[in-house]
N, C-alpha and C. Protein backbone atom coordinates (compact mmCIF):
# COMPACT_ATOMS: atom_id res chain seq x y z
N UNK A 1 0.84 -1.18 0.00
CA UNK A 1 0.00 0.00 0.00
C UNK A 1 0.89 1.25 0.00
N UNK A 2 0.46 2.19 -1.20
CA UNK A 2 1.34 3.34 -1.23
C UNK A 2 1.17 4.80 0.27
N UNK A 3 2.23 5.58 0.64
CA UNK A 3 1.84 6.20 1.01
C UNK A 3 1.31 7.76 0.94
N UNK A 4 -0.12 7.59 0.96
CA UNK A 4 -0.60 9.10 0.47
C UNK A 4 -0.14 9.93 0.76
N UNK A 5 0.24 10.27 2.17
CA UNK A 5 0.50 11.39 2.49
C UNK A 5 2.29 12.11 1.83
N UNK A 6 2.91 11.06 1.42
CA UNK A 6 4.33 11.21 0.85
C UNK A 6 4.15 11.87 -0.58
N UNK A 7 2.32 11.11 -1.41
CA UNK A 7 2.63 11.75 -2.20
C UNK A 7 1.67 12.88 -2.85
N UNK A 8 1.26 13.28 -1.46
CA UNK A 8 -0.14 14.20 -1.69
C UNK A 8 0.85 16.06 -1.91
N UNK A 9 1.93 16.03 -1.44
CA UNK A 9 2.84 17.26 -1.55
C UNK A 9 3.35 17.06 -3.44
N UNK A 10 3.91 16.08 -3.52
CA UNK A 10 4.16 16.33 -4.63
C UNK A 10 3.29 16.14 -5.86
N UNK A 11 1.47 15.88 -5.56
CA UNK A 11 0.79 16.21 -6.22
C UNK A 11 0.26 17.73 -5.89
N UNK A 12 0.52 18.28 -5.51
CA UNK A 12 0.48 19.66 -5.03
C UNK A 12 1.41 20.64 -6.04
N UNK A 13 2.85 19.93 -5.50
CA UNK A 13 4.11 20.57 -6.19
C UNK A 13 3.44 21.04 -7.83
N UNK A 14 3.27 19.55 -8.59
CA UNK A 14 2.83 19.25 -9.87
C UNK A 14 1.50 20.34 -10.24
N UNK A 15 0.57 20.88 -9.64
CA UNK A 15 -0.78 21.03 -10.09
C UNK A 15 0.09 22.52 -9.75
N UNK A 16 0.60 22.80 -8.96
CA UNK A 16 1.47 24.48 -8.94
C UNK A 16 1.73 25.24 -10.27
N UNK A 17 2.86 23.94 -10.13
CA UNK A 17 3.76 23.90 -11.59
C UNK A 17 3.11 24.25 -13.01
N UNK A 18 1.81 23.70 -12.59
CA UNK A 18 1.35 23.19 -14.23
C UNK A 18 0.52 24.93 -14.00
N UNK A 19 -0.21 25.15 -12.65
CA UNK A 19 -1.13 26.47 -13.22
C UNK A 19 0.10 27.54 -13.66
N UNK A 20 1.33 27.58 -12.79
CA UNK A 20 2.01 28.77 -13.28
C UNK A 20 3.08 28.68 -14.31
N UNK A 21 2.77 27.34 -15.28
CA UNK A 21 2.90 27.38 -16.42
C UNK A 21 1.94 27.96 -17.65
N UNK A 22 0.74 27.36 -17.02
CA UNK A 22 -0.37 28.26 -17.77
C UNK A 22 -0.93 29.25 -17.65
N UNK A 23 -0.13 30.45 -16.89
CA UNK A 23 -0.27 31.70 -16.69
C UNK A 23 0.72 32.13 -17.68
N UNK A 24 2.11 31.59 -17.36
CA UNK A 24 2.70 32.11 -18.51
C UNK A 24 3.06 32.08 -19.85
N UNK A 25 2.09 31.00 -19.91
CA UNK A 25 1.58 30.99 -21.41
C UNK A 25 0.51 31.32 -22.06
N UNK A 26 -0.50 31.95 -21.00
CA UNK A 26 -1.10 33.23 -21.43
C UNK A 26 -1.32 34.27 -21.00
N UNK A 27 -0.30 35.06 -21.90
CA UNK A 27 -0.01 36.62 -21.38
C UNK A 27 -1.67 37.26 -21.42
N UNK A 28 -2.28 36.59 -22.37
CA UNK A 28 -3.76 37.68 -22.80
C UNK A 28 -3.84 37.81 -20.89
N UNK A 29 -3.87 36.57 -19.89
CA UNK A 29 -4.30 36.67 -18.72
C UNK A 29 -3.97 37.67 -17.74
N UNK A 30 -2.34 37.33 -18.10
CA UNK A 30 -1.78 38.82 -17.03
C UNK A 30 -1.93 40.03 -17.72
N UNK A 31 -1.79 39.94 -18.65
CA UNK A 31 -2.88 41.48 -19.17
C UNK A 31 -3.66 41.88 -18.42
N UNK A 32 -4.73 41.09 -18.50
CA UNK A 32 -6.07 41.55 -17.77
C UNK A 32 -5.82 41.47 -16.82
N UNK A 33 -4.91 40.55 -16.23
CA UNK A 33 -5.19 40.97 -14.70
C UNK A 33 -4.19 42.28 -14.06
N UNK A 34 -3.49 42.76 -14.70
CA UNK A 34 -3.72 44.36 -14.63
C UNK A 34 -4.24 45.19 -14.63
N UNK A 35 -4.52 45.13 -15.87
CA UNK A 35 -6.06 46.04 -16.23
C UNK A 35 -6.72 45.57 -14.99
N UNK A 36 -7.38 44.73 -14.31
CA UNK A 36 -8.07 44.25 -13.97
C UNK A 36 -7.95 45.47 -12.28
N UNK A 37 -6.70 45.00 -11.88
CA UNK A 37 -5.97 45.33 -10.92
C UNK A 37 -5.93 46.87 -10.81
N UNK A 38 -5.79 47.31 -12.14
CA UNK A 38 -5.77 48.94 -12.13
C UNK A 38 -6.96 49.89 -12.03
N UNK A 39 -8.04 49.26 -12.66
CA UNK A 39 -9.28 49.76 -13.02
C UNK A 39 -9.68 50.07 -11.48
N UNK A 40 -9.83 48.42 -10.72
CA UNK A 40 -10.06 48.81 -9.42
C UNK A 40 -9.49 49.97 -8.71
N UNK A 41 -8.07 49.64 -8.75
CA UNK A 41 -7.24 50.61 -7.87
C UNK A 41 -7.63 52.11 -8.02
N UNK A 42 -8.09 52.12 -9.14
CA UNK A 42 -8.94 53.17 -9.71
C UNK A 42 -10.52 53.70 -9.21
N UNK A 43 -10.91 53.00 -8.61
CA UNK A 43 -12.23 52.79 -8.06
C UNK A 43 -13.10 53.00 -9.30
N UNK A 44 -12.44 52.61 -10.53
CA UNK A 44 -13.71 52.45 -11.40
C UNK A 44 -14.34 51.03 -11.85
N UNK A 45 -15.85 51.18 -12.03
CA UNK A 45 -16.71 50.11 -12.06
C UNK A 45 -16.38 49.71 -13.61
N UNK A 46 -16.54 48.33 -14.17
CA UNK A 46 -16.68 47.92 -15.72
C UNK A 46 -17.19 48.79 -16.20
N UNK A 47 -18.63 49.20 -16.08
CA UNK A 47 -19.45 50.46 -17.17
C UNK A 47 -18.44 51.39 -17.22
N UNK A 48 -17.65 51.78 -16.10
CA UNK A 48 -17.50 53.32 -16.34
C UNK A 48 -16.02 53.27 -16.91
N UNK A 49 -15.22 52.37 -17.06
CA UNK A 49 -14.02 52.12 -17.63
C UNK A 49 -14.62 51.64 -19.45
N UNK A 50 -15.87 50.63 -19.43
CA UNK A 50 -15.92 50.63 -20.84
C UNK A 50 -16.36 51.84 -21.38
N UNK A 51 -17.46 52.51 -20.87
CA UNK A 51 -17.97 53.27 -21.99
C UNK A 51 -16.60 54.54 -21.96
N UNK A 52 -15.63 54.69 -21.07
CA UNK A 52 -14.40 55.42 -21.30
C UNK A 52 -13.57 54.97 -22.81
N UNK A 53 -13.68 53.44 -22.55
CA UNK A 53 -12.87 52.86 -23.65
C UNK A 53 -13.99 52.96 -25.40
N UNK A 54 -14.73 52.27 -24.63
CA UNK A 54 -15.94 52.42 -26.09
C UNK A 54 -16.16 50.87 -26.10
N UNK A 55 -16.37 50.14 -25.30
CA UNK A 55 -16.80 49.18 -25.70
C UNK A 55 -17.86 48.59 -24.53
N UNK A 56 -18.65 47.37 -24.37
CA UNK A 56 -19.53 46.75 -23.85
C UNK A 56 -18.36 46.50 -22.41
N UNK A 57 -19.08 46.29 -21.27
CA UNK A 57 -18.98 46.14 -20.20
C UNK A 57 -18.26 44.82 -20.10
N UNK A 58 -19.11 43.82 -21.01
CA UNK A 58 -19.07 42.61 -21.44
C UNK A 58 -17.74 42.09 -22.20
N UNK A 59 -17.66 42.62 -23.16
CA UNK A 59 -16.55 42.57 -23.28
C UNK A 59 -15.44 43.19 -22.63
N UNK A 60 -15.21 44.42 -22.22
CA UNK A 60 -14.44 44.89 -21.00
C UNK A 60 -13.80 43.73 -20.46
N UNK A 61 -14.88 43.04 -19.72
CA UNK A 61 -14.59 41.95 -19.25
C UNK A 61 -14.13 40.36 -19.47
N UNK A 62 -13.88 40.51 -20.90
CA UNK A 62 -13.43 39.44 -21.28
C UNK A 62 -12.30 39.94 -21.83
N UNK A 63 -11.98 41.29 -21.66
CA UNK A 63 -10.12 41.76 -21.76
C UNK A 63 -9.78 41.27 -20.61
N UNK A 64 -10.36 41.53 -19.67
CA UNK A 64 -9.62 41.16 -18.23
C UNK A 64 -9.34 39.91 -18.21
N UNK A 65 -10.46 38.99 -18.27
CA UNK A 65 -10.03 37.59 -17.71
C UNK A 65 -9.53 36.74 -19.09
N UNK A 66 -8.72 38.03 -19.92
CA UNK A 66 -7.95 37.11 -21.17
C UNK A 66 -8.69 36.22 -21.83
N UNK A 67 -10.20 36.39 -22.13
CA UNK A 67 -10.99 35.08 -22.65
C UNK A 67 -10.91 35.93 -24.56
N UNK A 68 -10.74 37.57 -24.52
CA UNK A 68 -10.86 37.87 -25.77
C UNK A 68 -9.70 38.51 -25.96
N UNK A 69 -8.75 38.59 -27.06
CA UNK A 69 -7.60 39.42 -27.49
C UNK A 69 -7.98 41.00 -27.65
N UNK A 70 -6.62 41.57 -26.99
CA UNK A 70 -6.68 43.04 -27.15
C UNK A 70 -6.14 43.50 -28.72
N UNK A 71 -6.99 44.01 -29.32
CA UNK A 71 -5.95 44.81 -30.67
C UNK A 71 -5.17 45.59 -29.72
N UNK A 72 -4.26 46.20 -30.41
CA UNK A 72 -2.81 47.02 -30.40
C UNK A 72 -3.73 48.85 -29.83
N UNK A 73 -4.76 49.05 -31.08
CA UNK A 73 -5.30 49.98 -30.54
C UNK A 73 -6.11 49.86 -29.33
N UNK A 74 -7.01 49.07 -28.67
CA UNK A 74 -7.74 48.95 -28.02
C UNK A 74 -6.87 49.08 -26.09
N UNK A 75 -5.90 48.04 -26.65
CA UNK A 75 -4.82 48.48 -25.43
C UNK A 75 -3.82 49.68 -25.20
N UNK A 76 -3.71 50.20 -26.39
CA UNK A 76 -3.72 52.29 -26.61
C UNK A 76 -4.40 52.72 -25.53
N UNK A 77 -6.11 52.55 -25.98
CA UNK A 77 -6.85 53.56 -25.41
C UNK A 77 -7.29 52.85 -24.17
N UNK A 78 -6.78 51.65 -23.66
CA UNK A 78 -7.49 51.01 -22.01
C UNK A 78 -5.60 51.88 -21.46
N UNK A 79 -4.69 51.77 -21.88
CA UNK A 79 -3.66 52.33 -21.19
C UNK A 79 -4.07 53.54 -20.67
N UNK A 80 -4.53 54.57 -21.77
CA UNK A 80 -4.57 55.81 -21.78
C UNK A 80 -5.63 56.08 -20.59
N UNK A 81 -6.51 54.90 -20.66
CA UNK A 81 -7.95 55.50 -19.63
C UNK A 81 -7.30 55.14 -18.24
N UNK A 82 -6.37 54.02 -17.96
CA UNK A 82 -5.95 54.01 -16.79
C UNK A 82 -4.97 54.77 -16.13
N UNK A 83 -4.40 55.25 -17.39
CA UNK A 83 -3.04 56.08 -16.98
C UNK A 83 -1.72 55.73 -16.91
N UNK A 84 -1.25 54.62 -17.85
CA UNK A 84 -0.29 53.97 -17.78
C UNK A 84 0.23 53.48 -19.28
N UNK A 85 1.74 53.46 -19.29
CA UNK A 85 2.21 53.37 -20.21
C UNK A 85 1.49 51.85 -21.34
N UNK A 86 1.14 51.73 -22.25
CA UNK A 86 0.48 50.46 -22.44
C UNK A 86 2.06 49.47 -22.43
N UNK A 87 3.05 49.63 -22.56
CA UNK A 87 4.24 48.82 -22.36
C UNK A 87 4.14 48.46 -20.52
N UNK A 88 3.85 48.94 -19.87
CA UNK A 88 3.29 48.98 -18.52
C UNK A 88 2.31 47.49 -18.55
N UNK A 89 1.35 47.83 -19.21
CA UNK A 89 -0.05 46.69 -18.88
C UNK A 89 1.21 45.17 -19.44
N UNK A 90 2.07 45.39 -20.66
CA UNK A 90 2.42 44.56 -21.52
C UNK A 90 3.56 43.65 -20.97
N UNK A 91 3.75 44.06 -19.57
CA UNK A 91 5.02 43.78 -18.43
C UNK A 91 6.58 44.15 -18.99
N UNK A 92 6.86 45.24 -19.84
CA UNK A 92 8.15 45.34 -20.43
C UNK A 92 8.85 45.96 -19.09
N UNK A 93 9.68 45.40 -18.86
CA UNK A 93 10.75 45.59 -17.68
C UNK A 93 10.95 47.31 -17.56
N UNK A 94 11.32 48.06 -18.60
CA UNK A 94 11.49 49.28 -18.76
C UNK A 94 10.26 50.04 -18.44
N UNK A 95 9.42 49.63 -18.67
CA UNK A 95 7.87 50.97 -18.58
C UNK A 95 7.64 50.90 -17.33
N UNK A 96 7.65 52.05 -17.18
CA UNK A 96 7.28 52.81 -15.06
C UNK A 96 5.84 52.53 -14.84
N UNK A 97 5.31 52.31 -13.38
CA UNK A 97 4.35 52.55 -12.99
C UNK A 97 3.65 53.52 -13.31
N UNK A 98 2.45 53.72 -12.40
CA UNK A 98 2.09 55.00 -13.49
C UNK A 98 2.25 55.83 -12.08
N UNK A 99 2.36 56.85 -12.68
CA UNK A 99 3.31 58.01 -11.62
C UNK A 99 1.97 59.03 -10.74
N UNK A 100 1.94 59.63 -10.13
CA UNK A 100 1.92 59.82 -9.33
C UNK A 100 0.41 61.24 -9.54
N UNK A 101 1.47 61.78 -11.24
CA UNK A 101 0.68 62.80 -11.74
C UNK A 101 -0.79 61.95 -12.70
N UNK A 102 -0.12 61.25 -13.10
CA UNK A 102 -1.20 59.90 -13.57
C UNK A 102 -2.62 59.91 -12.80
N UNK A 103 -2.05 59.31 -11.54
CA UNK A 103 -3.20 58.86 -10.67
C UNK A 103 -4.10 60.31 -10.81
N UNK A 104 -3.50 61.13 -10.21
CA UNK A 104 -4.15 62.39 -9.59
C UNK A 104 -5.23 63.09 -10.80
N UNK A 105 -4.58 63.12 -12.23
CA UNK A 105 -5.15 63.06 -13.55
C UNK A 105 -6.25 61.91 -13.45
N UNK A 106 -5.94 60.91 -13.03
CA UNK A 106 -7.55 60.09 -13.70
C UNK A 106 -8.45 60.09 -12.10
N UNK A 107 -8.24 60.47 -10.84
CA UNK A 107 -8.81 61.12 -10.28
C UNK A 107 -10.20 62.18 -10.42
N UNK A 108 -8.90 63.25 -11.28
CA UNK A 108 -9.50 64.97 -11.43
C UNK A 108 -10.72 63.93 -12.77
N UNK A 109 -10.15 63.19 -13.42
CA UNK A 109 -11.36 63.26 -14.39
C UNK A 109 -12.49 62.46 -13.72
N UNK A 110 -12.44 61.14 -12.81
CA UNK A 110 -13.71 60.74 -12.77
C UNK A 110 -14.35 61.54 -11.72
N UNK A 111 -13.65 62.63 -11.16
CA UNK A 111 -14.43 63.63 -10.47
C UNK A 111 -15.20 64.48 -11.61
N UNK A 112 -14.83 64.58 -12.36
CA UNK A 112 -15.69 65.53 -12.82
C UNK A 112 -16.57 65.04 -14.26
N UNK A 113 -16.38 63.73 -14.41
CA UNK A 113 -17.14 62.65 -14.90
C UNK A 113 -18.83 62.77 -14.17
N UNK A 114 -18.42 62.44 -12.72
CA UNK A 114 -19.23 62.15 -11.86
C UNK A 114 -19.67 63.61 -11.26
N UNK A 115 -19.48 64.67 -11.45
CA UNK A 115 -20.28 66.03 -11.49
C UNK A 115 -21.16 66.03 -12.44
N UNK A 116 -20.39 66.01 -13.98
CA UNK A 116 -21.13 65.95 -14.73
C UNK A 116 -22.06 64.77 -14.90
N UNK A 117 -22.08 64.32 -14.76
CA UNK A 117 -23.20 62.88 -15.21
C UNK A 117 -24.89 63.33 -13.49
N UNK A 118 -24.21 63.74 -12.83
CA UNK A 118 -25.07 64.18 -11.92
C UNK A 118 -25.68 65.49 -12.19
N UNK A 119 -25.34 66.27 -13.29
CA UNK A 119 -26.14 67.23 -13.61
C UNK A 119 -27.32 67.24 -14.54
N UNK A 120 -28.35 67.27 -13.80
CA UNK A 120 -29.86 66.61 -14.72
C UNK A 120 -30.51 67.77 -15.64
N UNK A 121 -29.86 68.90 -15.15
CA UNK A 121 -30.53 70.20 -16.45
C UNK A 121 -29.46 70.42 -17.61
N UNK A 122 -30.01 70.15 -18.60
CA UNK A 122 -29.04 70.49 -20.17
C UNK A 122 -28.36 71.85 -19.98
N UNK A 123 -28.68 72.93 -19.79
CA UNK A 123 -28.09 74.40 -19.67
C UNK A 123 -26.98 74.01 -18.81
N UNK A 124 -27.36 73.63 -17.22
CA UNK A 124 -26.12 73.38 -16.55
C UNK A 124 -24.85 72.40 -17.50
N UNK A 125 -25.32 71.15 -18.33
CA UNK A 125 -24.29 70.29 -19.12
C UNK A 125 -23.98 71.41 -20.12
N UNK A 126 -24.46 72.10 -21.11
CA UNK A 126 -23.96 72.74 -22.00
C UNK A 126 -22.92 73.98 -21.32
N UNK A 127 -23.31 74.40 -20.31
CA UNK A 127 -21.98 75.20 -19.48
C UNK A 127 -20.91 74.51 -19.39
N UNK A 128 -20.80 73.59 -18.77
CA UNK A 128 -20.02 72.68 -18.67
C UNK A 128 -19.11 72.47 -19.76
N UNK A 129 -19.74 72.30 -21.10
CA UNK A 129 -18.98 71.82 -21.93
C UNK A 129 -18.30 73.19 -22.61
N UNK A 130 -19.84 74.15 -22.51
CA UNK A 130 -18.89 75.55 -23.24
C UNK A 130 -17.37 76.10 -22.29
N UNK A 131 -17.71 75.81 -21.27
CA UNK A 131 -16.65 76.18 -20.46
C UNK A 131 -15.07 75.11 -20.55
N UNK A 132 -15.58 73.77 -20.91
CA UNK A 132 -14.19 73.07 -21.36
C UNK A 132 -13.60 73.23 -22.47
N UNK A 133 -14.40 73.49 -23.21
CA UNK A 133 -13.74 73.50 -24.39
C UNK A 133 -13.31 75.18 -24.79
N UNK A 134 -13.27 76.12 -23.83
CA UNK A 134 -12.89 77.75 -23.75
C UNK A 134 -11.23 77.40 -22.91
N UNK A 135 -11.62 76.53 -22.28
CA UNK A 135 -9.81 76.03 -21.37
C UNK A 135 -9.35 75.56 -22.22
N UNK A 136 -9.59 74.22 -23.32
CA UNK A 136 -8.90 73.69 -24.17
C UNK A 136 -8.48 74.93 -25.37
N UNK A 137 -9.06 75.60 -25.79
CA UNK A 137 -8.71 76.95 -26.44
C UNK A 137 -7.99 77.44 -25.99
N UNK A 138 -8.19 77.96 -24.85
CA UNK A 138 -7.25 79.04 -24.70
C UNK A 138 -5.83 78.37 -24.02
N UNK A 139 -6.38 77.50 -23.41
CA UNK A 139 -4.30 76.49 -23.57
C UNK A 139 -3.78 75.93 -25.22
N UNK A 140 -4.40 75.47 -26.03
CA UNK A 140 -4.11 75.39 -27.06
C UNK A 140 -3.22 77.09 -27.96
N UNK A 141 -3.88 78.10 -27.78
CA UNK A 141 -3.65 79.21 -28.24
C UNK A 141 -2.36 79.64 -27.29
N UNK A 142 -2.40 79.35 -26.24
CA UNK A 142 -1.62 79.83 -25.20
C UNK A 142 -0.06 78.95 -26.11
N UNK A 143 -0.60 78.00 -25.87
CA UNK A 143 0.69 76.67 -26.43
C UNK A 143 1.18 76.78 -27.83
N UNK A 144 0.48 76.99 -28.68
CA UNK A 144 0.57 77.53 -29.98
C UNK A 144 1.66 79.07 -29.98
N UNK A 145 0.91 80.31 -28.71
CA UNK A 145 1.95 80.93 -29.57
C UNK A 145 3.29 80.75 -28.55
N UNK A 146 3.76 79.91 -27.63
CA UNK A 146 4.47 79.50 -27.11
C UNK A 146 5.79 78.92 -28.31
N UNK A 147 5.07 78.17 -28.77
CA UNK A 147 6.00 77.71 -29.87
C UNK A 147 6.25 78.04 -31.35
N UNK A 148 5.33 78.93 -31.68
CA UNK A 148 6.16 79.89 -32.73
C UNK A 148 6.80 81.19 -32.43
N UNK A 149 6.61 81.56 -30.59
CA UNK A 149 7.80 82.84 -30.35
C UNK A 149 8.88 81.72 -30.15
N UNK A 150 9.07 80.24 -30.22
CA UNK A 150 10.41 79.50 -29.83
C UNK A 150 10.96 79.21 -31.41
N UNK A 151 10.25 79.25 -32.10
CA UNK A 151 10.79 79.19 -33.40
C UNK A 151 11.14 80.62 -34.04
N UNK A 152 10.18 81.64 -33.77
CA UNK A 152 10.85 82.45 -34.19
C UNK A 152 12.00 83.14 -33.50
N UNK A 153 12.26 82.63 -32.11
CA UNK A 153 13.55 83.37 -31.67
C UNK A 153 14.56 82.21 -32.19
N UNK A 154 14.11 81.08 -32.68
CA UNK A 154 15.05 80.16 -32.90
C UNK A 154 15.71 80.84 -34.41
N UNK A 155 14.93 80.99 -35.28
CA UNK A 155 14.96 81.58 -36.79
C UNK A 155 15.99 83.15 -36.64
N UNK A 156 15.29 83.85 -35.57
CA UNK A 156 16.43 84.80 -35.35
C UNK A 156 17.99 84.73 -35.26
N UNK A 157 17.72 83.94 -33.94
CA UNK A 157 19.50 83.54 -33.65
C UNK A 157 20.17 82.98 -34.50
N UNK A 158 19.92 82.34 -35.86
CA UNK A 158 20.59 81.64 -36.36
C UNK A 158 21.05 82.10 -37.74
């Protein structure tokens, strides 16, 4: 009679072995479970990370648990919504966490995601928007002539 208990560890050892072989043979998994990991850390819900990204909740969720492939763009714009380099989600040794100004940025936006989505009169939303897009102007214009007084003092000096 064999003894179980001698070889109940090294059926243990074996079933280890084998899941964290099949983790790393599918990356789609640790993908998602970044994403997965970040979204939370994020305190955002599936809806409010997909309809950020543009897609179904549903699927959202089958980026995470690696059941569907990310296109190249799609993991662009889930980087961009979390705040992190997409070489980051992709585990490249070189790409940083996401820093610090990151966080605080996807913060400021689902704060004001969540202002706006709580504003139930259209006049109050159309303020809102006339007023963002008068900041995006006038930093755009601001930035614009930023860099043709750098070109034209560049064109001078030379």
């Amino acid at each position: 009679m064999k003894n179980l208990r001698a070889e109940v560890p090294a059926i243990a050892y074996d079933a280890v072995r084998s899941v964290d072989q099949m983790v790393a043979s599918n990356p789609e998994q640790n993908v998602g479970r970044k994403i997965r990991a970040l979204r939370r850390e994020a305190g955002l819900s599936l809806r409010e990370i997909s309809e950020t990204v543009g897609v179904s909740f549903v699927q959202f969720h089958r980026y995470e648990t690696g059941v569907s492939l990310l296109s190249t763009v799609r993991l662009v714009s889930i980087s961009k919504a979390l705040g992190v380099p997409a070489g980051y989600l992709l585990g490249e040794p070189d790409a940083s966490e996401p820093s610090q100004l990151a966080v605080k940025q996807l913060d400021e936006s689902r704060e004001l995601f969540a202002l706006f989505e709580s504003l139930s009169d259209d006049s109050g939303r159309r303020a809102v928007l006339i007023f963002a897009r008068a900041a995006v102007a006038r930093q755009e214009l601001l930035h614009g002539h930023e860099a043709s007084q750098t070109s034209l003092h560049n064109e001078v000096s030379s």
